[in-house]
N, C-alpha and C. Protein backbone atom coordinates (compact mmCIF):
# COMPACT_ATOMS: atom_id res chain seq x y z
N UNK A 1 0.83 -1.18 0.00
CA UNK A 1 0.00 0.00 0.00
C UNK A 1 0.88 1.25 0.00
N UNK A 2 0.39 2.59 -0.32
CA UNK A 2 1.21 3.47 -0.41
C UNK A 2 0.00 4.66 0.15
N UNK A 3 0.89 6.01 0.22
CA UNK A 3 0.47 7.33 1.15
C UNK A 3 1.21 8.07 0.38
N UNK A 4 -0.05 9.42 0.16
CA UNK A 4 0.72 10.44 -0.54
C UNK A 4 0.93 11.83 0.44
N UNK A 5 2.29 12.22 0.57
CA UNK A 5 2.83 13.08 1.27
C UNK A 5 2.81 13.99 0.48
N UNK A 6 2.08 15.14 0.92
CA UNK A 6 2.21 16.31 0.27
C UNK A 6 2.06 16.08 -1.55
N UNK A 7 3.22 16.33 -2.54
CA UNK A 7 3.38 15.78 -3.56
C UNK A 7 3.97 14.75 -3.73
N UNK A 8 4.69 13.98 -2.47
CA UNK A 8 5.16 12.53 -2.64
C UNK A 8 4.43 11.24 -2.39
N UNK A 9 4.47 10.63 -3.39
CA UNK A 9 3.92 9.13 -3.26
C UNK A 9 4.81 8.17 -2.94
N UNK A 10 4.65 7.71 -1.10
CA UNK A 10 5.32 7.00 -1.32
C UNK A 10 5.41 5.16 -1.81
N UNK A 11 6.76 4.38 -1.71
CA UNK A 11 6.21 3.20 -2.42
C UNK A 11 5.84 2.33 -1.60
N UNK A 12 6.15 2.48 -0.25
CA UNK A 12 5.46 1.58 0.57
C UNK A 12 5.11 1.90 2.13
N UNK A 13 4.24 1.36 2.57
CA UNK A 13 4.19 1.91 3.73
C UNK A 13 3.58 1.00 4.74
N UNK A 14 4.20 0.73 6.14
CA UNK A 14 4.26 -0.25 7.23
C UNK A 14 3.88 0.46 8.61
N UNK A 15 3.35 -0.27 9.50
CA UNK A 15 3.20 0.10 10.65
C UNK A 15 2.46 1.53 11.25
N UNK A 16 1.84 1.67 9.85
CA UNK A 16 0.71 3.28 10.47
C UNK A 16 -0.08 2.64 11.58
N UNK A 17 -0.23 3.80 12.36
CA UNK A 17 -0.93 3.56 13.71
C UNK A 17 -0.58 5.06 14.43
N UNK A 18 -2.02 5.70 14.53
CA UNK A 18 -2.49 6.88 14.95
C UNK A 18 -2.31 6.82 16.35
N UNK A 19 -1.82 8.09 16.95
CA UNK A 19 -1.84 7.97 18.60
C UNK A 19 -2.15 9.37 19.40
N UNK A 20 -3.60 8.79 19.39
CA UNK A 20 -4.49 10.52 19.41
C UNK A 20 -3.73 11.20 20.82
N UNK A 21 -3.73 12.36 20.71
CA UNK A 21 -3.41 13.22 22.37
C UNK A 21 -5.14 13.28 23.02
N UNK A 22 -4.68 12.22 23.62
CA UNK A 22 -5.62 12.32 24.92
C UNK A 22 -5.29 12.69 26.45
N UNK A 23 -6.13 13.51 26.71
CA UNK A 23 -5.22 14.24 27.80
C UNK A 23 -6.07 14.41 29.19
N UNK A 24 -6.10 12.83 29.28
CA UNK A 24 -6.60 12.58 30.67
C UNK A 24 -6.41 11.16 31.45
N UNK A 25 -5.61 11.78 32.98
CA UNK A 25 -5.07 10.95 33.51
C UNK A 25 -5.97 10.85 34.72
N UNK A 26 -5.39 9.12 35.35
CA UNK A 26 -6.14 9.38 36.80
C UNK A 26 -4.87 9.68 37.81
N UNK A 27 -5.44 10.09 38.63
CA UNK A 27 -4.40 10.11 39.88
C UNK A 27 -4.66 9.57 41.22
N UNK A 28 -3.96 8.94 41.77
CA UNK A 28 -4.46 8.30 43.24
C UNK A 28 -4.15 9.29 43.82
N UNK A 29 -4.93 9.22 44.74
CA UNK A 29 -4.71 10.02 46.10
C UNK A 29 -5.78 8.70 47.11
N UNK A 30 -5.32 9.39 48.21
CA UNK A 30 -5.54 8.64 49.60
C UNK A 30 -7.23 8.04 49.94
N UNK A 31 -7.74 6.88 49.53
CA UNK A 31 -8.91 6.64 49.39
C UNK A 31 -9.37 6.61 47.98
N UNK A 32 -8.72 6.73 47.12
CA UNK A 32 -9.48 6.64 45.84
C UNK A 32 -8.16 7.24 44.76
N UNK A 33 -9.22 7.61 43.50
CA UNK A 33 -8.71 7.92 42.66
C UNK A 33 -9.14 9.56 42.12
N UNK A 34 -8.47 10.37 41.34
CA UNK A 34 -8.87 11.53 40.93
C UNK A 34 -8.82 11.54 39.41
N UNK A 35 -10.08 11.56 38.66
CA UNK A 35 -9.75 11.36 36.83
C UNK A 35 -9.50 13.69 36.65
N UNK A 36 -8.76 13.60 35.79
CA UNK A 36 -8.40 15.00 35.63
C UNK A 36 -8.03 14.69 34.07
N UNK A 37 -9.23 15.64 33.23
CA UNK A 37 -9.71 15.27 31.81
C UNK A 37 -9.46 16.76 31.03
N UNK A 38 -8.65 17.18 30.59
CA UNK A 38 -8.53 18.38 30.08
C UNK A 38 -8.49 17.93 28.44
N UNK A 39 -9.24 16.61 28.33
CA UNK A 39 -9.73 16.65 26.62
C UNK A 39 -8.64 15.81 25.57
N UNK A 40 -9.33 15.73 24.39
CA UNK A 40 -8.67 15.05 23.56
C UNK A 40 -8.08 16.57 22.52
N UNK A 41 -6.96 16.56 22.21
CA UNK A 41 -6.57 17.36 21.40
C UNK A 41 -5.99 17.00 20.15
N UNK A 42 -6.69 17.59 19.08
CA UNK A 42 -7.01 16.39 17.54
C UNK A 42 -5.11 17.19 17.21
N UNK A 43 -5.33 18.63 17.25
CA UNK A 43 -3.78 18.94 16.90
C UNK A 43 -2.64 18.29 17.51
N UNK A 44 -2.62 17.53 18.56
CA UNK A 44 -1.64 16.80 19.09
C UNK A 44 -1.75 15.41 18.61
N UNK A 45 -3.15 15.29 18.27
CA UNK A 45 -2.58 13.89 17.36
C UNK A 45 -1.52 13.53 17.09
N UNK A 46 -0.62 12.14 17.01
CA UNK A 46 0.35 12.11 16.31
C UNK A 46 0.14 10.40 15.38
N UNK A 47 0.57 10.23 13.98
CA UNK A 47 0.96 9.37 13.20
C UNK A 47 2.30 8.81 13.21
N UNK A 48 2.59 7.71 13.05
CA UNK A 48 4.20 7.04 12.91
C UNK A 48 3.84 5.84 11.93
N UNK A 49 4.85 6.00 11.60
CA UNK A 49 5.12 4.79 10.42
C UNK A 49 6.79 4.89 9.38
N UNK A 50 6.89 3.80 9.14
CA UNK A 50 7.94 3.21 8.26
C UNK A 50 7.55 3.60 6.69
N UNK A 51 8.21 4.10 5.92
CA UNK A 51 7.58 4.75 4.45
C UNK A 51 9.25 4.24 3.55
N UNK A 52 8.57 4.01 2.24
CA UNK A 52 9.88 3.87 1.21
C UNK A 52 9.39 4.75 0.21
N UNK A 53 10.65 5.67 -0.03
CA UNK A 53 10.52 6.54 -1.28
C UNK A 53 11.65 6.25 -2.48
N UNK A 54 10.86 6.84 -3.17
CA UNK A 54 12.37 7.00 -4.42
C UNK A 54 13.54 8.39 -4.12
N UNK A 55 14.69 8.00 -4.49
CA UNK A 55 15.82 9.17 -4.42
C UNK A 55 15.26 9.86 -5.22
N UNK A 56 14.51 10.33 -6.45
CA UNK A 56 14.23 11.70 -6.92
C UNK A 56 13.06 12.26 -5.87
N UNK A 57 12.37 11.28 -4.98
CA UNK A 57 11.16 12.26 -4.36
C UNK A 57 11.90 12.52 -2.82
N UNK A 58 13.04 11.88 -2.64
CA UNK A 58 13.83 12.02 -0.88
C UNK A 58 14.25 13.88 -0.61
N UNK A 59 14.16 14.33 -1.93
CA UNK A 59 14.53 16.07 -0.99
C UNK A 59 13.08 16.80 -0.75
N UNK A 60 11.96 16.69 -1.53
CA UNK A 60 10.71 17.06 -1.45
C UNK A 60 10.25 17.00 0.15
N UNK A 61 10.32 15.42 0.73
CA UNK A 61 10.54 14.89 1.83
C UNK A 61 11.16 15.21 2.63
N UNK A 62 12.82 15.79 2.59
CA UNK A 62 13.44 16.23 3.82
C UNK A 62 12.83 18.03 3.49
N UNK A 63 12.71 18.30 2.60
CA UNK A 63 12.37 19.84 2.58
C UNK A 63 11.58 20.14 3.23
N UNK A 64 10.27 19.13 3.25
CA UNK A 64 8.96 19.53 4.35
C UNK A 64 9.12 19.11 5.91
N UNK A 65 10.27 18.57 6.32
CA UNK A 65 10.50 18.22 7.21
C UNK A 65 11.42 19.56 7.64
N UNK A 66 12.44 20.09 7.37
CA UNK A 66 13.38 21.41 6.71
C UNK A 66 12.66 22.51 7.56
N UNK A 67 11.28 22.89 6.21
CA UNK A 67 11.26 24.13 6.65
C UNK A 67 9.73 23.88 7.45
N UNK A 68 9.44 22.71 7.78
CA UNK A 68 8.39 22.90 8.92
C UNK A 68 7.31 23.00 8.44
N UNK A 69 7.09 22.71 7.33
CA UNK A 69 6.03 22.95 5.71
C UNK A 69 4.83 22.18 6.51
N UNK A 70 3.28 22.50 6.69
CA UNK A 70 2.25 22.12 6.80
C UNK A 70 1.63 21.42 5.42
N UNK A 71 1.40 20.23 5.09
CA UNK A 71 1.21 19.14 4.16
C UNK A 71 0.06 18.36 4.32
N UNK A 72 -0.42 18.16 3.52
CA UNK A 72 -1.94 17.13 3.90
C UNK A 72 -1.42 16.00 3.20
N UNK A 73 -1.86 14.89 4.07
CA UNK A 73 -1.33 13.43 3.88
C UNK A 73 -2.46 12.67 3.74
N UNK A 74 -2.62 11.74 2.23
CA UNK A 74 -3.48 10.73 2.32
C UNK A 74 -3.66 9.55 2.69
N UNK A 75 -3.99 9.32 3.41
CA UNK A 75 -3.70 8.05 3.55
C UNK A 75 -4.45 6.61 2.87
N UNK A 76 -3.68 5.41 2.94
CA UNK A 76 -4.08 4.19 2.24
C UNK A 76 -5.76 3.90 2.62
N UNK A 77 -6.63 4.50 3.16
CA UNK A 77 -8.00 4.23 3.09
C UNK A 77 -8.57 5.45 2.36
N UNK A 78 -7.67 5.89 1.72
CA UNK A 78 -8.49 7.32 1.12
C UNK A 78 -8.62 8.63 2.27
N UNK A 79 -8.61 8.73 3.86
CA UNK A 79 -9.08 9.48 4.55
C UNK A 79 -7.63 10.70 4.61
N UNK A 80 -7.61 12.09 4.39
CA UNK A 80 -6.86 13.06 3.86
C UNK A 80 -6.91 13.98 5.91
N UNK A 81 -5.64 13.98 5.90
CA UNK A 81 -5.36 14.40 6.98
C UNK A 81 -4.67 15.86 7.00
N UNK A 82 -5.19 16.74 7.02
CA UNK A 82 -4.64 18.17 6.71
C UNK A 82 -3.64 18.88 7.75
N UNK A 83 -2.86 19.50 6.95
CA UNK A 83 -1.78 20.00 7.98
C UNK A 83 -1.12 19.44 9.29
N UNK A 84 -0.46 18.64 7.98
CA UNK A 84 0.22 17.87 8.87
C UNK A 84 1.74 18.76 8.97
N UNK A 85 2.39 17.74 9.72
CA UNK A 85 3.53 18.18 9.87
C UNK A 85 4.78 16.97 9.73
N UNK A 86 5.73 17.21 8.92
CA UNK A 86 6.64 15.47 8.88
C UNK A 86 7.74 15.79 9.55
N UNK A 87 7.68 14.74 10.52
CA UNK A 87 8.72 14.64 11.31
C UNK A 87 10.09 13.40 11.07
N UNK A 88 11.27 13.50 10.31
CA UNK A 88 12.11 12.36 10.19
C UNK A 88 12.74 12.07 11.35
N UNK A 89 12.20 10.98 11.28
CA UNK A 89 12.95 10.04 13.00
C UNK A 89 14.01 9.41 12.46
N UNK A 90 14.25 8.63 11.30
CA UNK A 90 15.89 8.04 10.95
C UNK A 90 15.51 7.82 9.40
N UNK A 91 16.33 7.88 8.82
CA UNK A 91 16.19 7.20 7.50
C UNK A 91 17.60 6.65 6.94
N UNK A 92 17.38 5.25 5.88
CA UNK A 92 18.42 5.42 5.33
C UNK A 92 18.42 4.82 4.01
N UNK A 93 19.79 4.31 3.01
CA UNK A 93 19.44 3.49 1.64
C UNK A 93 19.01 2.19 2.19
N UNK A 94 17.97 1.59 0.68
CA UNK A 94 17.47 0.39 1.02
C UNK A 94 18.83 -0.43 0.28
N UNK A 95 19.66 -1.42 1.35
CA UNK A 95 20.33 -2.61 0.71
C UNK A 95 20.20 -2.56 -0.61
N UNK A 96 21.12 -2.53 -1.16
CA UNK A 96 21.05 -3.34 -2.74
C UNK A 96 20.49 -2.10 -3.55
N UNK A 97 19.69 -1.42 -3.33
CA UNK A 97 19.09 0.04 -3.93
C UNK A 97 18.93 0.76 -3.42
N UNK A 98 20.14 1.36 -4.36
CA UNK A 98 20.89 2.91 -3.85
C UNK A 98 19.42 4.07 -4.07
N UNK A 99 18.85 3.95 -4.99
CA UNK A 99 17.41 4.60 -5.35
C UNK A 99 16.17 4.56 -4.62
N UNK A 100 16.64 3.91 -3.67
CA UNK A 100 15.07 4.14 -2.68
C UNK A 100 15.79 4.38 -1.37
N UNK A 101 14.89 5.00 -0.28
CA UNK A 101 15.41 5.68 0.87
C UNK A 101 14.21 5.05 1.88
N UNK A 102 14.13 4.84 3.06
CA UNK A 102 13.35 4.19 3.80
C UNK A 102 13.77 5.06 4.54
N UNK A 103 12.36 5.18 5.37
CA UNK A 103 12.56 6.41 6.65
C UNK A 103 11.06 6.15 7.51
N UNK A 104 11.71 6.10 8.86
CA UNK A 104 10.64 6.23 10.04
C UNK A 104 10.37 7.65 9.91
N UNK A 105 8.99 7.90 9.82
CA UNK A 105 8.43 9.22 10.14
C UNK A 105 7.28 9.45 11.31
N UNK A 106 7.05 10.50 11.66
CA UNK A 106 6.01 11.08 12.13
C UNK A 106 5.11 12.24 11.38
N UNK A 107 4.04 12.42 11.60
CA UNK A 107 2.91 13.15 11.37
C UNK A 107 2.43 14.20 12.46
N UNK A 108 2.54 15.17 12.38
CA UNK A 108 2.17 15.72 13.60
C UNK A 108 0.86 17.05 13.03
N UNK A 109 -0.09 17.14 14.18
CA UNK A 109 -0.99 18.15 13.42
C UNK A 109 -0.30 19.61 13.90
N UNK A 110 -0.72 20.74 13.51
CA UNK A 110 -0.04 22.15 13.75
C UNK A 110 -0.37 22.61 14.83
């Protein structure tokens, strides 16, 4: 399956899994518990996943990562996630082909 970043398509893509900011914890205290719920926040959302690109689309990719570029990302069910933000966690060449680049990313909303 593949995800289109901004103007990049990439060629493959592993391990998506959304990890909403939810922002409510409990806390013990003495006799019980205290829930303290200050909400789900959709902009803190965050996305991660494993992506393979081609070397002509790998500067497009570090550029929006660069200058902090807000990008809408589609993802493999069709559902379009706006203003995002790409975060490179590591990348490197795939073995054997020098022409594709594999990179852990993140998604972050603005």
């Amino acid at each position: 399956m593949r995800i289109k970043i901004g103007d990049v398509w990439t060629l493959t893509v592993e391990n998506w899994a959304v990890q909403p900011d939810d922002r409510q914890e409990m806390v013990e205290v003495i006799g019980g518990v205290v829930v303290q719920d200050f909400g789900h926040v959709v902009a803190g959302d965050k996305i991660s996943c494993k992506i393979s690109v081609r070397q002509n689309d790998a500067p497009t990719l570090f550029n929006y990562w660069h200058e902090r570029a807000l990008i809408d990302v589609k993802d493999e069910s069709g559902i379009v996630w706006n203003n995002r933000r790409v975060v490179i966690k590591s990348y490197s060449y795939r073995p054997h082909f020098a022409n594709v680049y594999d990179a852990d990313i993140e998604l972050w909303g603005k």
